[in-house]
Structures are given as structure tokens and as C-alpha cells.
Protein backbone atom coordinates (compact mmCIF):
# COMPACT_ATOMS: atom_id res chain seq x y z
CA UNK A 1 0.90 -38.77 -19.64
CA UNK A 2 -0.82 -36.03 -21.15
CA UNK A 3 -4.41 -37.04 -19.07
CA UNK A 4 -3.10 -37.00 -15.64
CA UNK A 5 -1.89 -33.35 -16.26
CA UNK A 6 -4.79 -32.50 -17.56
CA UNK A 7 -6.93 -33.77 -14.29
CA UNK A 8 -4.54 -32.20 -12.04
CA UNK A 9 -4.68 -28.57 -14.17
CA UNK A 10 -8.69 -29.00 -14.02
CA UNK A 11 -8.33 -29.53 -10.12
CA UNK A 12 -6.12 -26.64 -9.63
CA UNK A 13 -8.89 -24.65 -11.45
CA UNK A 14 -11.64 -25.74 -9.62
CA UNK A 15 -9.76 -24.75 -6.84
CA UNK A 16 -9.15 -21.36 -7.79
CA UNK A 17 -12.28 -20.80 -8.93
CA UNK A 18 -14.25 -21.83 -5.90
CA UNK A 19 -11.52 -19.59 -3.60
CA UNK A 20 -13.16 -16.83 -6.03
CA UNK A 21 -16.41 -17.43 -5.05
CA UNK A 22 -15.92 -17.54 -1.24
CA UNK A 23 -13.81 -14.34 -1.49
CA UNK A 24 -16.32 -12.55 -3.06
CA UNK A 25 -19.82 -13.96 -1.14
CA UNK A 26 -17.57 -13.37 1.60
CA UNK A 27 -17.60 -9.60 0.92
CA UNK A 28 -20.83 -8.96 0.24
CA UNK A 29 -22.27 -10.92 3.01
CA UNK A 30 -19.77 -9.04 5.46
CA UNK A 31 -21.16 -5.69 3.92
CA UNK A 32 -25.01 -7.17 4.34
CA UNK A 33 -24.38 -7.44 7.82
CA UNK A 34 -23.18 -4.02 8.33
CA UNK A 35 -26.03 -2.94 5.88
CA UNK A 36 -28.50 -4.54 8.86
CA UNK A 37 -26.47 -3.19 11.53
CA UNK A 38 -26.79 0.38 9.58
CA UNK A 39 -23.33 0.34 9.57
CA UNK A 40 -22.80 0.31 6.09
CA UNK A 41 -22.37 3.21 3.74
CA UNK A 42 -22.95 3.37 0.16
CA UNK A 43 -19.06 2.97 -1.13
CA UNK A 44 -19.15 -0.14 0.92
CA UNK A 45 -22.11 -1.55 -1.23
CA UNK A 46 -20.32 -0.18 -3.98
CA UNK A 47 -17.03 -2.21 -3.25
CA UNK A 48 -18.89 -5.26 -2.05
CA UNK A 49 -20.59 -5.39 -5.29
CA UNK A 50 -18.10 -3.84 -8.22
CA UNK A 51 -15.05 -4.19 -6.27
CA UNK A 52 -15.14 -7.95 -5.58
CA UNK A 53 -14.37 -9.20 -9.38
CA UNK A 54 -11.17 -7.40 -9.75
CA UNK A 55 -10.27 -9.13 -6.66
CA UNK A 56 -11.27 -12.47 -7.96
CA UNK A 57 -9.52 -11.95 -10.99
CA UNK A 58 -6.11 -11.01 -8.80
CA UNK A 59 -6.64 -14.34 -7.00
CA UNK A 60 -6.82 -16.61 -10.72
């Protein structure tokens, strides 16, 4: 009993951690795009780069 729990909790976590990922290559490539557009200020490259992991660690 204990295995299939286990599997399911390591599924879950893969899951989570590849939402993480997206979210956050997500960001920066939406602020890279500005960036070439010259759109893009510095805060944004800030955020895209600093303020992406608290957001990951909000989504786990």
C-alpha cells in the first residue's frame, strides 16, 4: 500500500515542479520579447529574473 502512494506523491511532484518551470520560462521569455521590441524596462528584467522564484515557490 505504502508504494502506490508513494508513485502517485512523486507524480504530483513532478507535476508541480514542471508547472514551475513553465511559469517561470514563461516570464522571462515574455520579458525577452519586450526586451527586442524595446519595450522592456529594467524592473521588468528585474521581475522576470528575481521575481519568478517566489512565484514558483507560491505555486509548490
Amino acid at each position: 500500500m505504502l508504494l502506490p502512494q508513494t508513485i502517485d506523491l512523486a507524480r504530483r511532484t513532478m507535476l508541480t515542479a514542471k508547472i514551475s518551470v513553465t511559469l517561470a520560462l514563461v516570464i522571462k521569455a515574455a520579458v525577452m520579447l519586450l526586451g527586442l521590441l524595446d519595450y522592456a524596462q529594467t524592473w521588468m528584467a528585474v521581475f522576470a529574473d528575481v521575481g519568478a522564484a517566489p512565484l514558483c515557490v507560491l505555486v509548490a
